[in-house]
Structures are given as C-alpha cells and as structure tokens.
Protein backbone atom coordinates (compact mmCIF):
# COMPACT_ATOMS: atom_id res chain seq x y z
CA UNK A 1 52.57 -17.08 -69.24
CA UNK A 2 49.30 -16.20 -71.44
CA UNK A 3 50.37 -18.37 -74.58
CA UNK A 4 47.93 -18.92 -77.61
CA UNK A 5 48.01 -22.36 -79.15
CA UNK A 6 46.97 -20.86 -82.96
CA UNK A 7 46.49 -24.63 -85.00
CA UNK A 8 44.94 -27.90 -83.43
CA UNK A 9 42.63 -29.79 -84.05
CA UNK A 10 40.14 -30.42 -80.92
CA UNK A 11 37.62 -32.50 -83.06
CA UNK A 12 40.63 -35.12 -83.76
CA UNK A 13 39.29 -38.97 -82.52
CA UNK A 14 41.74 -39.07 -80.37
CA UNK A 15 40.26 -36.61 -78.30
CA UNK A 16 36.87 -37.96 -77.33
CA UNK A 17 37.04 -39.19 -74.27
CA UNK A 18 39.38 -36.86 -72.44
CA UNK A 19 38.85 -33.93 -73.70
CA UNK A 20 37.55 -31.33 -70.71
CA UNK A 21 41.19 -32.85 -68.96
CA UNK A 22 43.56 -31.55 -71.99
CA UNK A 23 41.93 -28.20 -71.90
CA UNK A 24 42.23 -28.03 -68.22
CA UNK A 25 45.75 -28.88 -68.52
CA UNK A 26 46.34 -26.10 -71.11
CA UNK A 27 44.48 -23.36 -68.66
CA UNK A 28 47.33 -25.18 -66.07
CA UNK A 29 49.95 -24.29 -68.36
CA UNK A 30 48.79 -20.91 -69.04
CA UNK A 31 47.31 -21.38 -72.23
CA UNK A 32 44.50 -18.76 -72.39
CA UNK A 33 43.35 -19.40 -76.27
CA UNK A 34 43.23 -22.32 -78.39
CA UNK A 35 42.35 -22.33 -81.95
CA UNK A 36 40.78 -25.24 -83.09
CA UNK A 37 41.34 -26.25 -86.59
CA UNK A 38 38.60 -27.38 -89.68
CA UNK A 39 39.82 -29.74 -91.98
CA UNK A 40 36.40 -30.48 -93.97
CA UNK A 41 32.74 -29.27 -93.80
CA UNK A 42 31.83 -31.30 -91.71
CA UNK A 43 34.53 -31.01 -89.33
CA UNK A 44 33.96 -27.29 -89.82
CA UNK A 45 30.42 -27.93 -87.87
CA UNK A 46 32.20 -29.45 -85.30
CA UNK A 47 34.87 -27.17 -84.55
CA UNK A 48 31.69 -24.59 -84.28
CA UNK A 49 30.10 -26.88 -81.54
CA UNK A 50 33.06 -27.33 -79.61
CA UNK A 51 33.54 -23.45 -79.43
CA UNK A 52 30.13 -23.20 -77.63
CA UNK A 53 30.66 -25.08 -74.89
CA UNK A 54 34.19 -23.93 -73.97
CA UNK A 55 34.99 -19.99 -73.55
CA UNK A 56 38.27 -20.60 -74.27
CA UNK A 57 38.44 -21.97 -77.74
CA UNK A 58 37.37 -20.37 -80.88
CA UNK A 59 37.98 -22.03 -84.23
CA UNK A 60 38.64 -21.70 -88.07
CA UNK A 61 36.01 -23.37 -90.93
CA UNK A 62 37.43 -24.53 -94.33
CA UNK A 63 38.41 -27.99 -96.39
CA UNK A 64 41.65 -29.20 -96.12
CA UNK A 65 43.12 -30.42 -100.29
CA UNK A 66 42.78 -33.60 -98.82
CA UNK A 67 39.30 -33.48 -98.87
CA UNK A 68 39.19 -31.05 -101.81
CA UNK A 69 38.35 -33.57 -104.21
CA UNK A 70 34.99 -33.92 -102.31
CA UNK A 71 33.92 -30.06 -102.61
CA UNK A 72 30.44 -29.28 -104.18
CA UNK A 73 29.72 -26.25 -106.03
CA UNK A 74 27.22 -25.12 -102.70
CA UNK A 75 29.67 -25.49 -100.26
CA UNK A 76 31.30 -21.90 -100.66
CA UNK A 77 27.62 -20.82 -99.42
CA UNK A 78 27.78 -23.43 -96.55
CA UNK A 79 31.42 -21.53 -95.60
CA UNK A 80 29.84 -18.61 -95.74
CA UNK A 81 26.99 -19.44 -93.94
CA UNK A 82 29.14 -21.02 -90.70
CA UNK A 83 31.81 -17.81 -91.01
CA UNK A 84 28.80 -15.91 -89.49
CA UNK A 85 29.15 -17.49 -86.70
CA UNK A 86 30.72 -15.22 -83.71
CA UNK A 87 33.56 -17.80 -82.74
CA UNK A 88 34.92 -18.67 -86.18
CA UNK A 89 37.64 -16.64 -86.68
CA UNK A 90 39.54 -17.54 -89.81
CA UNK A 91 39.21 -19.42 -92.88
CA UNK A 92 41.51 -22.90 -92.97
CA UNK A 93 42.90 -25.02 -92.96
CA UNK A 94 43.24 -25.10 -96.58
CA UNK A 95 45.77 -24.91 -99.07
CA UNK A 96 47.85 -27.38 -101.14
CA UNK A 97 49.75 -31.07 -100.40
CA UNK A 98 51.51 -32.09 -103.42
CA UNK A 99 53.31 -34.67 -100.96
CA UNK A 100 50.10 -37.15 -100.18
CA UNK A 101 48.14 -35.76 -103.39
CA UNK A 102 45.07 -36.95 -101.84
CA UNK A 103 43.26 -34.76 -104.08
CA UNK A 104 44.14 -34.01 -107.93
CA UNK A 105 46.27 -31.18 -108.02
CA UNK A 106 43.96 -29.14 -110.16
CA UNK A 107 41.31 -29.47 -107.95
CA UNK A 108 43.11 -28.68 -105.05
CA UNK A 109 44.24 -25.19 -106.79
CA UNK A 110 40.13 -24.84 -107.79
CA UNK A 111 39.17 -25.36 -104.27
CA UNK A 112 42.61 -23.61 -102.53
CA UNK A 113 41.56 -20.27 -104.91
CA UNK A 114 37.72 -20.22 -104.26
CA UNK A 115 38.27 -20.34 -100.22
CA UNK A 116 41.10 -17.68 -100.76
CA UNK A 117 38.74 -15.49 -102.37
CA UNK A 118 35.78 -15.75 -99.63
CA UNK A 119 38.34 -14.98 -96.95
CA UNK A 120 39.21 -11.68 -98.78
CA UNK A 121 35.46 -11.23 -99.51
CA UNK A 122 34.23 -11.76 -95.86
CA UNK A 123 37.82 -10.29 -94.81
CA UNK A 124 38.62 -12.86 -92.81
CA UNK A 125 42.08 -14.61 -92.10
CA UNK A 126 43.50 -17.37 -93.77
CA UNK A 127 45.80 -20.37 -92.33
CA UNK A 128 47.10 -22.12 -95.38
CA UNK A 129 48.52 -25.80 -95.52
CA UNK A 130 51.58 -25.88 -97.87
CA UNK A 131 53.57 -29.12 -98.16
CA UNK A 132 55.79 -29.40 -101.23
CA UNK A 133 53.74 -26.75 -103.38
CA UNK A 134 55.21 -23.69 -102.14
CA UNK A 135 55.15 -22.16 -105.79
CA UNK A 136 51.57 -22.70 -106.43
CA UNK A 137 50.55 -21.57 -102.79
CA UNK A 138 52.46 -18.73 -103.56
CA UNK A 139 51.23 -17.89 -107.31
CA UNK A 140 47.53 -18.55 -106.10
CA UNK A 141 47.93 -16.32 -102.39
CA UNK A 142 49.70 -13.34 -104.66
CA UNK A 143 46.94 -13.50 -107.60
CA UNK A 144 44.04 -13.29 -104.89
CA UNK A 145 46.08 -11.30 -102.23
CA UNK A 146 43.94 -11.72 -98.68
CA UNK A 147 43.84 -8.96 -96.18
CA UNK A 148 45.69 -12.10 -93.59
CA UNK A 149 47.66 -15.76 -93.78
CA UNK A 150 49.40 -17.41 -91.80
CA UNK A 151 51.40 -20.72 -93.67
CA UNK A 152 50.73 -23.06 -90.50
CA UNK A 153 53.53 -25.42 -89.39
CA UNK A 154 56.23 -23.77 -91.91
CA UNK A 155 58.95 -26.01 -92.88
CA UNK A 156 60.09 -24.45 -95.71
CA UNK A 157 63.68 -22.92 -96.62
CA UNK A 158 63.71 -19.10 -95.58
CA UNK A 159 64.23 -18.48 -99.28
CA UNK A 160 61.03 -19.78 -99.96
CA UNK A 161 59.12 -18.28 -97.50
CA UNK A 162 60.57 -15.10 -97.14
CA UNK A 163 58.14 -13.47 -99.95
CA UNK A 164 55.14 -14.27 -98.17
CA UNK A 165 56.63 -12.59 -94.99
CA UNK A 166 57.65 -9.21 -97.31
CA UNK A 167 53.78 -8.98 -97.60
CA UNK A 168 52.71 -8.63 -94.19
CA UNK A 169 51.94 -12.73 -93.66
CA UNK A 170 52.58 -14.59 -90.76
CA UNK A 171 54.49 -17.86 -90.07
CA UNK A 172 53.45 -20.45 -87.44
CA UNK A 173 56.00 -22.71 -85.77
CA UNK A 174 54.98 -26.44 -84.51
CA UNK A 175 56.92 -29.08 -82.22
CA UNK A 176 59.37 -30.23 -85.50
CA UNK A 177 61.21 -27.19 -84.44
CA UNK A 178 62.24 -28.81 -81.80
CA UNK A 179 63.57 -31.92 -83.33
CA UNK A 180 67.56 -32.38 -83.53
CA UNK A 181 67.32 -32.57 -87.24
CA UNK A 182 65.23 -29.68 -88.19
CA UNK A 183 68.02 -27.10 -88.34
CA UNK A 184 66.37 -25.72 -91.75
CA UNK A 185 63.27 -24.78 -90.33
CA UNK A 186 65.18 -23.23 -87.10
CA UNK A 187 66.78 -21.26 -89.41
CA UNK A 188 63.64 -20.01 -90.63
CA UNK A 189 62.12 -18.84 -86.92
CA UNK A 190 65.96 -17.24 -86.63
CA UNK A 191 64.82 -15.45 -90.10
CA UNK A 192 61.51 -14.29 -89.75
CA UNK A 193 60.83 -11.47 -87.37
CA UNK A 194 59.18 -12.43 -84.47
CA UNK A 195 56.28 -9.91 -85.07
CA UNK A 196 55.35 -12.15 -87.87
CA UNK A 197 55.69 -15.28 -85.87
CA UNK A 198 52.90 -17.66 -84.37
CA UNK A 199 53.84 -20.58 -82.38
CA UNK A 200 51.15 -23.98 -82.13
CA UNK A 201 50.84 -27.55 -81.52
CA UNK A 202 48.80 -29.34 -84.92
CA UNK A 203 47.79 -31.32 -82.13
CA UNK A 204 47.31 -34.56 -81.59
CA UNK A 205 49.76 -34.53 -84.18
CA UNK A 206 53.75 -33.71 -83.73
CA UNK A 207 54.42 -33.71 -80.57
CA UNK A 208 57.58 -31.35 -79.22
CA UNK A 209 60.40 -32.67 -77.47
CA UNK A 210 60.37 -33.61 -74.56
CA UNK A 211 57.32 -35.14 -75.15
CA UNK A 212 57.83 -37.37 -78.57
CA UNK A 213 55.97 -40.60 -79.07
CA UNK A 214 53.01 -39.16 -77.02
CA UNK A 215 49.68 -37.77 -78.27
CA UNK A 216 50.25 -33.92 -78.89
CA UNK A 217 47.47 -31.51 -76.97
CA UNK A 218 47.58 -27.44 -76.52
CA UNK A 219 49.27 -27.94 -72.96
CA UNK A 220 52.48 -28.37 -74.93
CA UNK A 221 52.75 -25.29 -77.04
CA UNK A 222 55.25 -23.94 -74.45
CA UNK A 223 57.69 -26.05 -75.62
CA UNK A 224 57.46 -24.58 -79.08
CA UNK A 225 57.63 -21.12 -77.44
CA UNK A 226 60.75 -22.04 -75.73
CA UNK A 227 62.78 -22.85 -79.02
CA UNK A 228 61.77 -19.77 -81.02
CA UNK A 229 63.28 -18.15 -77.87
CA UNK A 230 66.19 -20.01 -77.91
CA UNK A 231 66.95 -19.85 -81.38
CA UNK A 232 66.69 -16.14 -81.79
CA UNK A 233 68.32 -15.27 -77.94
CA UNK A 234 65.28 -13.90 -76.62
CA UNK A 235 63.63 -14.17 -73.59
CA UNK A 236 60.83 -16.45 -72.88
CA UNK A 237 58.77 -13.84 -71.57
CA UNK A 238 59.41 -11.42 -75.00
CA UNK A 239 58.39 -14.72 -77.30
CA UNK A 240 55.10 -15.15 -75.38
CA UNK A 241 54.41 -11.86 -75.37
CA UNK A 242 55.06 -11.13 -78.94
CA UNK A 243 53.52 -14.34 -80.15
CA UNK A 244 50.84 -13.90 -77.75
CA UNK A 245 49.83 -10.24 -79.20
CA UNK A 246 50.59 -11.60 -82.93
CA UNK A 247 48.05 -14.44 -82.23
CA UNK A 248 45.23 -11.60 -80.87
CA UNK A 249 45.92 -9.24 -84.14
CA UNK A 250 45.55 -11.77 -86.89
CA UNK A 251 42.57 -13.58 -85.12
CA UNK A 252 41.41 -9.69 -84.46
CA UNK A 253 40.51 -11.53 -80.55
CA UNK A 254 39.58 -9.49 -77.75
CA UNK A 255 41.85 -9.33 -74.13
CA UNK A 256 39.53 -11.36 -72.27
CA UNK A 257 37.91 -14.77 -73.30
C-alpha cells in the first residue's frame, strides 16, 4: 500500500504528546503522505513548522468560517506570504458552515470569496469545508472558478455535488463512510468516478469503523480506502492506486518524499 491521508489536522491538542508515534504508525501502515490541515492563521504557522521537521507531511494554509469572523483586512498578504513556502501545498481549509454559524454568514462568504480568489491568483488548490451551504459554496466556487478543489469530507446528496464534479473538482471521503447509517454519502463514492475521488481521516476527528470512540490519526485512512472499494466493487489495490495518483495530481507532489 502507498496511501495518502489528504485532510488532518496534525496541529490538533490532542496530538502533543504522541505525535512522532502516530506518524510512525502511518509509515507502518503504508501511509507515505499526510496532509496536514490549517484551520486559522495561526494554525496556518503551525502546520508550516510541523512540515519542517517531518519529510513526510506537507500541509495547506487558510481560515476555517469558523474563525472567519476574526479575519483582518492584512491577512490575505499574511496567506500569501506563508503560500511561498515550499511545503504548503493548497489553500484550506476554508469554506462555509451554515450548521454551527460560528461566523455571520456574510462574513463567511467575504472571507470564503477572498481566499478563493488568491488560490486562483497564486494557482494553488483549494480544499473547501461545506456543511449545509452547498448553494452558496457552489454560487461563490462557480463565480471565482479555481484552477483545483476538493469539497473535503463530502456528505452531500450526489445531486448536489455532482456539478462540482462536471467541472473537473475532486471529492474526499472520511471514516462516516463507513458508518451503518451513512448510505447517502456511500451512494455518493458509488457516484463519483474514482479519478475524482480522495480518501482521508479529518483526524483526530471521525474515526472509521472499526475503530469508533477512539482518537482518529492518519494510520487509519485504510479503512476509508477499503469502503470506497467495497462500495464501487473494486479492488483494494485499484482504490489506492487511483486515490493515491489523484492525491499526487491535485497536490501537484513529487514520487518521492
């Protein structure tokens, strides 16, 4: 196996003491890339310091509409500034949560837009957060079009989804495909083809089954692997490599760490 976890989030509390054991147990597993995930600015400079001292990880920079309500009218320069950086690959995790609404919804549209628009600038890929505003994330991603997106731990109906997959964007699968009741968004991996597919953890958060009610780490993205397989009636070995590949084109990653 030579799987890419493509969305966690290495700077997460919950990894602090431990953390040099969870990426040797992803190496173990045969994970041989892990994306690390910003959430804010300063997160963002974290991310960046945790790619330097591991040569497997590499990581995105960007503010989360959670903390959208907190972005200043300098911090598109600080983005910018950080995305020069040689292990930053992307631009995310940002997007829209009409679910929590942490942040206004206007401002999270101000904030979603203006970090769409440096990723197309600095052409640069995007992974998008999209909980319950799948009509806004899509009016905003189609007015700005970027070069790439992924829409990170998709649960949405096919229906709604299948328009960002008709322009060349990617979906990325987490452990709630796994779950007995998530037969919607199994549908959806069965739907999409799997040259637009990623697979990932969103660890420490939602961990696959068999592994529920434990802290989620990049170890486990196999097990999100295995049900994309099983739900289209592929091989294990075709979903890895497929996903694998996927993972190295949108991230524009070399062979070799």
């Amino acid at each position: 196996m030579a799987v890419i976890d493509s969305h966690c989030h290495l700077t997460d509390e919950r990894f602090a003491d431990d953390l040099d054991a969870v990426i040797r147990r992803a190496v173990a597993a045969g994970v041989v890339r892990i994306v690390t995930i910003a959430d804010s600015l300063e997160e963002s400079g974290k991310c960046v310091a945790i790619t330097e001292k591991y040569e497997q990880i590499i990581c995105s920079i960007g503010v989360h509409p959670h903390h959208a309500k907190e972005w200043k009218d300098w911090d598109r320069e600080r983005l910018r500034s950080l995305a020069r950086m040689s292990k930053v690959v992307a631009i995310g995790e940002i997007g829209l949560d009409y679910h929590y609404d942490f942040s206004p919804r206007d401002v999270q549209r101000r904030v979603f837009q203006e970090q769409l628009e440096l990723a197309k600038e600095l052409q640069m890929p995007v992974v998008v957060h999209c909980r319950q505003a799948v009509e806004d994330v899509w009016s905003i991603v189609d007015s700005v079009r970027p070069e790439k997106l992924v829409i990170h731990c998709c649960t949405e109906r096919w229906e709604n989804v299948r328009r960002f997959v008709d322009c060349g964007y990617l979906l990325s699968f987490t452990g709630i495909a796994t779950y007995p009741n998530a037969e919607e968004v199994r549908r959806t991996i069965q739907m999409c083809p799997l040259g637009q597919i990623m697979v990932e953890t969103d660890a420490p958060y939602l961990p696959p089954v068999p592994h529920r009610g434990k802290r989620n780490e990049p170890a486990y993205v196999i097990e999100v692997a295995k049900v994309v397989a099983e739900t289209k009636g592929l091989s294990l070995e075709e979903v890895d490599r497929v996903t694998t590949a996927n993972a190295m084109g949108f991230f524009r990653l070399n062979p070799s760490p």
